[in-house]
PDB file of N, CA and C in Angstrom:
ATOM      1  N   UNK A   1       0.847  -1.176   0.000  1.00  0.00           N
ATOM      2  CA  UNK A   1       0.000   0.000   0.000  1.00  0.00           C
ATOM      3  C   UNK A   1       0.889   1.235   0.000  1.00  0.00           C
ATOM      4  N   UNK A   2       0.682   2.118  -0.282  1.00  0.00           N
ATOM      5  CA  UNK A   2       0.774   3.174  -0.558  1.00  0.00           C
ATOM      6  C   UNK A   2       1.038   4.195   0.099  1.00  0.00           C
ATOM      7  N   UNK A   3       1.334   4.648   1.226  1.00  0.00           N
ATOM      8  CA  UNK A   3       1.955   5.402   2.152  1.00  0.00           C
ATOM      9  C   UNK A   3       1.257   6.740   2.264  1.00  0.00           C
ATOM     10  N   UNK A   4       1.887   7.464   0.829  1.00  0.00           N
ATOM     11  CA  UNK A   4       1.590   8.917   0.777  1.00  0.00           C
ATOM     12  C   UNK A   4       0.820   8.835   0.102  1.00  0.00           C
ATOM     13  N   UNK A   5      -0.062   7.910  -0.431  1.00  0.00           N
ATOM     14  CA  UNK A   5      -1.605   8.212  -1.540  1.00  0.00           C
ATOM     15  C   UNK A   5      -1.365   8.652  -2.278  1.00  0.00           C
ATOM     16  N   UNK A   6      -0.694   8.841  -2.911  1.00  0.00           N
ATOM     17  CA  UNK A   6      -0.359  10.073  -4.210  1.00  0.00           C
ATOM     18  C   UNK A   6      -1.348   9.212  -5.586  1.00  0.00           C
ATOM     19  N   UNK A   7      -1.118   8.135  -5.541  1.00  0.00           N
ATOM     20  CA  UNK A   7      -1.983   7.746  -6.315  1.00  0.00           C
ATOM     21  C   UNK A   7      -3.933   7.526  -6.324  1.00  0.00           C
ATOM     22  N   UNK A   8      -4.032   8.276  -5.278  1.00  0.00           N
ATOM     23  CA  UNK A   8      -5.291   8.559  -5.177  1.00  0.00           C
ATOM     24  C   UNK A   8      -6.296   9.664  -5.688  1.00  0.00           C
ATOM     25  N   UNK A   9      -6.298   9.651  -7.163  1.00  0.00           N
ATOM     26  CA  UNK A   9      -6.219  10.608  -8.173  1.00  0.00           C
ATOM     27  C   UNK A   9      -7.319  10.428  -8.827  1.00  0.00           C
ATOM     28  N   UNK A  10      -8.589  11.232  -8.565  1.00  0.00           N
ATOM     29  CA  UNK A  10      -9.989  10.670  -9.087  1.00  0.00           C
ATOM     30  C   UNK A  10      -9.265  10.327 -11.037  1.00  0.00           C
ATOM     31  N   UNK A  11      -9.909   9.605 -11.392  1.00  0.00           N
ATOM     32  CA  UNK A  11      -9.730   9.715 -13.305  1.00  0.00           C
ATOM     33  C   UNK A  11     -11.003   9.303 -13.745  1.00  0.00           C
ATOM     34  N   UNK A  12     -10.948  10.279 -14.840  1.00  0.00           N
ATOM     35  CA  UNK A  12     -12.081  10.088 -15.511  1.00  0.00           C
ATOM     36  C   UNK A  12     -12.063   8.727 -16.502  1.00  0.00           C
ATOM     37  N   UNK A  13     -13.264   7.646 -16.222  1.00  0.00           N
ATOM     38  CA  UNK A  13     -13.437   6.305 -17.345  1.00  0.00           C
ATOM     39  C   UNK A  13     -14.684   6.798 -17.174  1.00  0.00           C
ATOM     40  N   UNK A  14     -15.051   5.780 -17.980  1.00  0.00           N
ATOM     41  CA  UNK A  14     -16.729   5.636 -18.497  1.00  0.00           C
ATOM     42  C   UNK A  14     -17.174   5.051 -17.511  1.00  0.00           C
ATOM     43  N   UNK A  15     -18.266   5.417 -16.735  1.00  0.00           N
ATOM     44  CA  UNK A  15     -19.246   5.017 -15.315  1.00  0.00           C
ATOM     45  C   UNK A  15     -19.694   3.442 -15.552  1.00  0.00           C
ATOM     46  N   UNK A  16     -19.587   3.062 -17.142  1.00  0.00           N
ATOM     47  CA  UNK A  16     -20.600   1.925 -17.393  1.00  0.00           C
ATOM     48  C   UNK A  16     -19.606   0.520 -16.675  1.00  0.00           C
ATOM     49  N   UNK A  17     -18.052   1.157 -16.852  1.00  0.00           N
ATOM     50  CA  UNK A  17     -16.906  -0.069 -16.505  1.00  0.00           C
ATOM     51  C   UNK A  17     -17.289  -0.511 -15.196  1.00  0.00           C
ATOM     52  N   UNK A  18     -18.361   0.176 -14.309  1.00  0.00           N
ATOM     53  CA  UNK A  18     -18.185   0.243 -12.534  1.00  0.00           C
ATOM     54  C   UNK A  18     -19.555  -1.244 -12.580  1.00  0.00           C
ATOM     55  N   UNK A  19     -20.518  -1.129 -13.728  1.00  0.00           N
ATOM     56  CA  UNK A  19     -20.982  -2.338 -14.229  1.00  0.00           C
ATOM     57  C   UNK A  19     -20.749  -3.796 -13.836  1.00  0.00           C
ATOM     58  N   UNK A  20     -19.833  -3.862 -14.035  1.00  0.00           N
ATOM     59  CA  UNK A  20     -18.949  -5.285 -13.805  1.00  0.00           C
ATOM     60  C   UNK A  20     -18.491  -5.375 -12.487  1.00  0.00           C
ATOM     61  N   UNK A  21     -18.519  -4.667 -12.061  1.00  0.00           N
ATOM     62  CA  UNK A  21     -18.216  -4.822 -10.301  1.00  0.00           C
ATOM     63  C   UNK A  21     -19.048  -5.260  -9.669  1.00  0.00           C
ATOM     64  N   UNK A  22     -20.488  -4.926  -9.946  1.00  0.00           N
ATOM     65  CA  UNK A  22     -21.125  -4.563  -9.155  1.00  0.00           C
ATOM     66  C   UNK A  22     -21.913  -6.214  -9.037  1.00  0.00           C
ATOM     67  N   UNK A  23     -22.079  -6.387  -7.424  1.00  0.00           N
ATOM     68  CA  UNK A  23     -22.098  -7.799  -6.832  1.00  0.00           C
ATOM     69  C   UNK A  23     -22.370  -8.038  -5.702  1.00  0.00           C
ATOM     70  N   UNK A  24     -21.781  -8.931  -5.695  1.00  0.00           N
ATOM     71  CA  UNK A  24     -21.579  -9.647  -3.561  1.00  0.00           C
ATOM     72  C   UNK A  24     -20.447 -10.276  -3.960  1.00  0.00           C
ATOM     73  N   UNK A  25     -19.629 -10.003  -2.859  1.00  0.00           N
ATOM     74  CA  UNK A  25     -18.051 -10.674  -3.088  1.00  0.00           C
ATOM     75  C   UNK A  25     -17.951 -11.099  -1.905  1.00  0.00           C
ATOM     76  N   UNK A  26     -17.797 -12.530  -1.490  1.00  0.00           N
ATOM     77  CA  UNK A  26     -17.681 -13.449  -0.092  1.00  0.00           C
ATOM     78  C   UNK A  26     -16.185 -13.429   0.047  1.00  0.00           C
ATOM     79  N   UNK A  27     -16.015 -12.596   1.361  1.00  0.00           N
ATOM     80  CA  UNK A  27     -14.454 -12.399   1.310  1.00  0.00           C
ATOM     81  C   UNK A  27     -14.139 -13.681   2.480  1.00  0.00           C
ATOM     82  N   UNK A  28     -14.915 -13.821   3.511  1.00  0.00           N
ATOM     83  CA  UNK A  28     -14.916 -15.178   4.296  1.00  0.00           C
ATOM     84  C   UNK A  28     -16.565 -15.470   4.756  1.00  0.00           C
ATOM     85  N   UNK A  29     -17.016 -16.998   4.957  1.00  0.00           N
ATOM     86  CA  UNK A  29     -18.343 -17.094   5.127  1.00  0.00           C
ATOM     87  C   UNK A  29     -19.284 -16.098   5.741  1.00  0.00           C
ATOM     88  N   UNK A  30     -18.668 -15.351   6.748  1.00  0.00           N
ATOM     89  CA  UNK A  30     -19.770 -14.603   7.381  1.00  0.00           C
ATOM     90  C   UNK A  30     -19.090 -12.981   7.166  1.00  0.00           C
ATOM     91  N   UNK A  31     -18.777 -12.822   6.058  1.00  0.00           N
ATOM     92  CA  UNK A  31     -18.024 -11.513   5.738  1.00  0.00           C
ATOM     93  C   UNK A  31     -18.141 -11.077   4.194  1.00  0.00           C
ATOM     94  N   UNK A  32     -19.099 -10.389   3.922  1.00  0.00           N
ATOM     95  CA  UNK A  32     -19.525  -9.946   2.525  1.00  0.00           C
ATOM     96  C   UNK A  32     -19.533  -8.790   2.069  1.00  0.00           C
ATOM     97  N   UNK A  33     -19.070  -8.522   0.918  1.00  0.00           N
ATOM     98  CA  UNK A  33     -18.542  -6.867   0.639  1.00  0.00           C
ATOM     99  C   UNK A  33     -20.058  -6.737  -0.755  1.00  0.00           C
ATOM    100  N   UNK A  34     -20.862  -6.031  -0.362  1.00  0.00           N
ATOM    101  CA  UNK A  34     -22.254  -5.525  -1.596  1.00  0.00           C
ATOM    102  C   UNK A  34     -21.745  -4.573  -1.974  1.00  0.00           C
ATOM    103  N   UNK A  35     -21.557  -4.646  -3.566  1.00  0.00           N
ATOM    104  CA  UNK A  35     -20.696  -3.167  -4.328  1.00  0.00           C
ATOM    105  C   UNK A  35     -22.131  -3.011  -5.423  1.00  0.00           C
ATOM    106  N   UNK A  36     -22.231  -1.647  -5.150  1.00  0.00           N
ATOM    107  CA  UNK A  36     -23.421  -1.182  -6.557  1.00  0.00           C
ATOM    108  C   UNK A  36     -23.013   0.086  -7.430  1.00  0.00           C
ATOM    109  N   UNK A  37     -23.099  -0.045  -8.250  1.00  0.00           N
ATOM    110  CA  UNK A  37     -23.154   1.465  -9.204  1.00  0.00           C
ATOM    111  C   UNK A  37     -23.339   2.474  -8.625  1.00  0.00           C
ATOM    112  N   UNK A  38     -23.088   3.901  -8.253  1.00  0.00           N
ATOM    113  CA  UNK A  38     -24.041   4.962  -7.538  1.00  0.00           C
ATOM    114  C   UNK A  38     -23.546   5.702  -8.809  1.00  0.00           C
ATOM    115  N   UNK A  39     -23.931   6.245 -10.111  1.00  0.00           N
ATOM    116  CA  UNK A  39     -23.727   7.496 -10.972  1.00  0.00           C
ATOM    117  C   UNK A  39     -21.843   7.039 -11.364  1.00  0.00           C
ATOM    118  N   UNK A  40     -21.383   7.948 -11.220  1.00  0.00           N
ATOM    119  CA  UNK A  40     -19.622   7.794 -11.316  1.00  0.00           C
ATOM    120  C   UNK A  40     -18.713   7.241 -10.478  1.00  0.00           C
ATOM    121  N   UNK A  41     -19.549   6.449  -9.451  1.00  0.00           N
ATOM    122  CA  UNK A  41     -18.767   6.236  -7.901  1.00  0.00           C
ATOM    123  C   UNK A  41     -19.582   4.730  -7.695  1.00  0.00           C
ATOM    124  N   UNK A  42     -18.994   3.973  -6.788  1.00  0.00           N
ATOM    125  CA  UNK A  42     -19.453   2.662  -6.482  1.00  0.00           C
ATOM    126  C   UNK A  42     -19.558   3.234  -5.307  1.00  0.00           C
ATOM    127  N   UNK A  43     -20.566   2.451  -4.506  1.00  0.00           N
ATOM    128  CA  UNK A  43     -20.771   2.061  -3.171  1.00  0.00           C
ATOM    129  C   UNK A  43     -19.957   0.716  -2.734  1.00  0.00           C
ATOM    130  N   UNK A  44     -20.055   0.355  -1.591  1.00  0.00           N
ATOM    131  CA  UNK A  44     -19.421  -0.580  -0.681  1.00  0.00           C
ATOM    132  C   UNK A  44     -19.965  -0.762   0.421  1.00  0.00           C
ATOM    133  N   UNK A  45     -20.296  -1.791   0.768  1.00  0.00           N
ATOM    134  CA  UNK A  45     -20.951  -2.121   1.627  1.00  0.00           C
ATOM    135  C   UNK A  45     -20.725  -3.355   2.841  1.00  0.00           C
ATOM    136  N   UNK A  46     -19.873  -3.309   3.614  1.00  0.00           N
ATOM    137  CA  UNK A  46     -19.079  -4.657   3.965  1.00  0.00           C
ATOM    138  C   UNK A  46     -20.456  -5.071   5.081  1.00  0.00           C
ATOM    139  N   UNK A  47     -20.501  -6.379   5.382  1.00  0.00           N
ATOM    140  CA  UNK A  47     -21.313  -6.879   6.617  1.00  0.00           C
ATOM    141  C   UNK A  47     -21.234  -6.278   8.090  1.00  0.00           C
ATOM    142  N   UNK A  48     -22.626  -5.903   8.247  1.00  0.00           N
ATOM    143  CA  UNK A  48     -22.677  -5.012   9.640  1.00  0.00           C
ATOM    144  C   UNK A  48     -21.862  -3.848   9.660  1.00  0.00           C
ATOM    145  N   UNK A  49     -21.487  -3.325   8.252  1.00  0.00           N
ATOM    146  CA  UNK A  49     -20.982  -2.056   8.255  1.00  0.00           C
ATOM    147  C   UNK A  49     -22.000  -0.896   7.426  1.00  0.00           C
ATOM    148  N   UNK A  50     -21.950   0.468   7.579  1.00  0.00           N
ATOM    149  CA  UNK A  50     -22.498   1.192   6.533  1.00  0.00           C
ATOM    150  C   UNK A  50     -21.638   1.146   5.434  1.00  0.00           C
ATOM    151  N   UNK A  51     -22.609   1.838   4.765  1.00  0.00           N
ATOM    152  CA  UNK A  51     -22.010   2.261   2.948  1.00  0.00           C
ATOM    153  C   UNK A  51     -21.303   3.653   2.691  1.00  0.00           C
ATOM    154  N   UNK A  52     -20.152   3.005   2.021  1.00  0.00           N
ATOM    155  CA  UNK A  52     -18.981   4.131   1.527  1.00  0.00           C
ATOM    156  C   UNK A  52     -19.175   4.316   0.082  1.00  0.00           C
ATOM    157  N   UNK A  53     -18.780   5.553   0.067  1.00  0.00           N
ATOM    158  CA  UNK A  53     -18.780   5.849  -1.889  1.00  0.00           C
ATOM    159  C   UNK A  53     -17.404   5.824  -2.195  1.00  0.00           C
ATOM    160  N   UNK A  54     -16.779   5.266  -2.914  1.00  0.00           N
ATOM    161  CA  UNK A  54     -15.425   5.007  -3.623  1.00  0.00           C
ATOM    162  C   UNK A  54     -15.540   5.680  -4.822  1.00  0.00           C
ATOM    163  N   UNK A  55     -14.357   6.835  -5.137  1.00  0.00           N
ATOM    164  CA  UNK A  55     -14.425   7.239  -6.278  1.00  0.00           C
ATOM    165  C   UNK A  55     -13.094   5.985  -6.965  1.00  0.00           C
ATOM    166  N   UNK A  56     -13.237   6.443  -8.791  1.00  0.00           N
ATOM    167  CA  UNK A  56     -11.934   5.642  -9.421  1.00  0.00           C
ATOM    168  C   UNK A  56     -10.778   6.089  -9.452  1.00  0.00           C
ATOM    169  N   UNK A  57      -9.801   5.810  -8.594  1.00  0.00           N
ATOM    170  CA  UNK A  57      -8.549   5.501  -9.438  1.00  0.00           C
ATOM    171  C   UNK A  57      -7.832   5.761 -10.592  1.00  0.00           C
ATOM    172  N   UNK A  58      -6.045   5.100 -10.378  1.00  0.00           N
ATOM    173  CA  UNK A  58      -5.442   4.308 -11.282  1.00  0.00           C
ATOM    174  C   UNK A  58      -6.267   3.137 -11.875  1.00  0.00           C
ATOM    175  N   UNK A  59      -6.408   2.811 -13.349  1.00  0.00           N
ATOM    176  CA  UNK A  59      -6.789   1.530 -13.606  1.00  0.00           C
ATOM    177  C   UNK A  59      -7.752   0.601 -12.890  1.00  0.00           C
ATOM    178  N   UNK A  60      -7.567  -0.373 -12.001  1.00  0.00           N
ATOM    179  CA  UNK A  60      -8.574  -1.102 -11.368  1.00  0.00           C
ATOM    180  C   UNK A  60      -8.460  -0.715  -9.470  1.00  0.00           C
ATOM    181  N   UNK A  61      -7.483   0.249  -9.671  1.00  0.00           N
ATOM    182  CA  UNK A  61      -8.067   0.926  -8.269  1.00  0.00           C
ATOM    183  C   UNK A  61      -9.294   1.700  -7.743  1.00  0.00           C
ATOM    184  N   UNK A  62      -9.734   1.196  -7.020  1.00  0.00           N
ATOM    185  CA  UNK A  62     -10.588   2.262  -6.649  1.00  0.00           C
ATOM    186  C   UNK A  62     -10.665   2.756  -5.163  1.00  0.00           C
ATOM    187  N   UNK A  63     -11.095   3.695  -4.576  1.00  0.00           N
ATOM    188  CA  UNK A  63     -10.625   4.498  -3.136  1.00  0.00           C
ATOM    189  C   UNK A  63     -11.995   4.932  -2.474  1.00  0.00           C
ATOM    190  N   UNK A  64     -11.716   5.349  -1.022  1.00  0.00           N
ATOM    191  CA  UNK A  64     -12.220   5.978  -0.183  1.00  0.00           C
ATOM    192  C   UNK A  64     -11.485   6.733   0.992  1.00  0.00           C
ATOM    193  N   UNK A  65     -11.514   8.113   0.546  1.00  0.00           N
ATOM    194  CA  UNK A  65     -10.333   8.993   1.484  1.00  0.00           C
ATOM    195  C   UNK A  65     -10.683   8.955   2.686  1.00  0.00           C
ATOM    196  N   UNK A  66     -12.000   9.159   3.151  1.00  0.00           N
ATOM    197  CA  UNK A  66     -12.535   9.073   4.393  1.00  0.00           C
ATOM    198  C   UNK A  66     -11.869   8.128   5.216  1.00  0.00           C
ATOM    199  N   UNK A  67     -11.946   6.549   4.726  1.00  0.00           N
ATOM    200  CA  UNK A  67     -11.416   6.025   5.835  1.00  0.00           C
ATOM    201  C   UNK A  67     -10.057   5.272   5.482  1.00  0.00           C
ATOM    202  N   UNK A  68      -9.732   5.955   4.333  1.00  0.00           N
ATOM    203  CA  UNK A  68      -8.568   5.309   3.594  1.00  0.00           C
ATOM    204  C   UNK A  68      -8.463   4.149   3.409  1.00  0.00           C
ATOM    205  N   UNK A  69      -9.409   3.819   2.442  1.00  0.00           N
ATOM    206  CA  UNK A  69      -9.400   2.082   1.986  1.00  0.00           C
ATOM    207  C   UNK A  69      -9.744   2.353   0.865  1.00  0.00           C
ATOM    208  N   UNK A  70      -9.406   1.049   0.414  1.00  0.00           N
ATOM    209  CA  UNK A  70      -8.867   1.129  -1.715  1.00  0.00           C
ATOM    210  C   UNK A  70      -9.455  -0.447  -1.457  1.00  0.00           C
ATOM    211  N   UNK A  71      -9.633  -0.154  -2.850  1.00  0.00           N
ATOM    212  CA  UNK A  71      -9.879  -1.907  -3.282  1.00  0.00           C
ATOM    213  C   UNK A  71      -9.476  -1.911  -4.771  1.00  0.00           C
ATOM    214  N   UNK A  72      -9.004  -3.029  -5.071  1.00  0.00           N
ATOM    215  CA  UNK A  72      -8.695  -3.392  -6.724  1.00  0.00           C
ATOM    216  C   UNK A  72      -9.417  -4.440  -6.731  1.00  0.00           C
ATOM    217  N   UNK A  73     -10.109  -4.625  -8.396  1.00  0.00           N
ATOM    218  CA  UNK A  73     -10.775  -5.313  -8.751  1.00  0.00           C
ATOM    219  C   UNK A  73      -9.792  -6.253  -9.787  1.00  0.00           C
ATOM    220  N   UNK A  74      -9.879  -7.320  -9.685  1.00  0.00           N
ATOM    221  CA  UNK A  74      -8.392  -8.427 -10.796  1.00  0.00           C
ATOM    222  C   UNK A  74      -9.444  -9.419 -11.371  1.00  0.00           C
ATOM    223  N   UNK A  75      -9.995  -9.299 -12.782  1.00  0.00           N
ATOM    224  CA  UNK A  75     -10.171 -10.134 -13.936  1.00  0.00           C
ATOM    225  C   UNK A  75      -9.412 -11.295 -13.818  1.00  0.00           C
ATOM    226  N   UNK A  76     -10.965 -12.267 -14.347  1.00  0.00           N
ATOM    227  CA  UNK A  76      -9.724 -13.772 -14.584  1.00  0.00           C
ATOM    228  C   UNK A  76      -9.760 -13.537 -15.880  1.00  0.00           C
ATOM    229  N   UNK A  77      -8.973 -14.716 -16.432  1.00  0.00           N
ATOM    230  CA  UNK A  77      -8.578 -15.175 -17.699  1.00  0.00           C
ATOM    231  C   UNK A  77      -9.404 -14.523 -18.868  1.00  0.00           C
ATOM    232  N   UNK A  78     -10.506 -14.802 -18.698  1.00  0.00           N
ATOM    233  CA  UNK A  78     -11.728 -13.875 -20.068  1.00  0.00           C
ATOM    234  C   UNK A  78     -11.799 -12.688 -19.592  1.00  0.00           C
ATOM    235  N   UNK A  79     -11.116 -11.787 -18.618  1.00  0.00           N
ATOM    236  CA  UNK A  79     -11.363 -10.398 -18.565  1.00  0.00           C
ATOM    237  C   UNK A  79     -12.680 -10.030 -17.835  1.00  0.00           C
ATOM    238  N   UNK A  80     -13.414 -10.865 -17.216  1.00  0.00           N
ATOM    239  CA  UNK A  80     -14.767 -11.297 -16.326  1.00  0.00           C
ATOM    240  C   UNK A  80     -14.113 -10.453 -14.563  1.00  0.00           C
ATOM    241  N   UNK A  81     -14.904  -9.755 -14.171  1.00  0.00           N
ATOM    242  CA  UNK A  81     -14.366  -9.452 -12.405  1.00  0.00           C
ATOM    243  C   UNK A  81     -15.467 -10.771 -12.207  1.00  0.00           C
ATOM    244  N   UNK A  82     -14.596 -12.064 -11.262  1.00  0.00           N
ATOM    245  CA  UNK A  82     -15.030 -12.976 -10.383  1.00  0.00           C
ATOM    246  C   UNK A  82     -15.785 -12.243  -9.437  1.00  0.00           C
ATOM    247  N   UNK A  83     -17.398 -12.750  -9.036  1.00  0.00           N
ATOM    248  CA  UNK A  83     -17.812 -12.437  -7.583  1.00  0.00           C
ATOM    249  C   UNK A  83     -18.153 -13.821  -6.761  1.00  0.00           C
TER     250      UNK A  83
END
């Protein structure tokens, strides 16, 4: 990670790429991250937590300054984000 954030640099892509994110991602059985579209920004939603707005990034980074957490999204093989 990243120390000084410097790479925490809103960039402009097309809103439609945030599409493919958007899911339920089982990070352990009783621990689930709900990501949805909101306009240019995803939401996040971890279990028994509220919802953060993440703007984009570098590439498949994406951020939240508030509480300083990032997440990258990593394509398998067909270019598909796994949920």
């Amino acid at each position: 990670m990243n120390s000084d954030r410097t790479w925490q640099k809103v960039t402009d892509i097309d809103p439609q790429i945030f599409d493919a994110h958007e899911g339920q991602y089982r990070i352990r059985p009783e621990f689930i991250l709900k990501i949805k579209r909101m306009g240019d920004m995803l939401t996040i939603q971890a279990t028994g937590q509220g919802q953060l707005k993440f703007s984009q990034g570098r590439g498949r980074h994406s951020f939240n300054r508030q509480v300083k957490a990032e997440i990258t999204f990593v394509p398998d093989d067909n270019g598909k984000i796994p949920h």
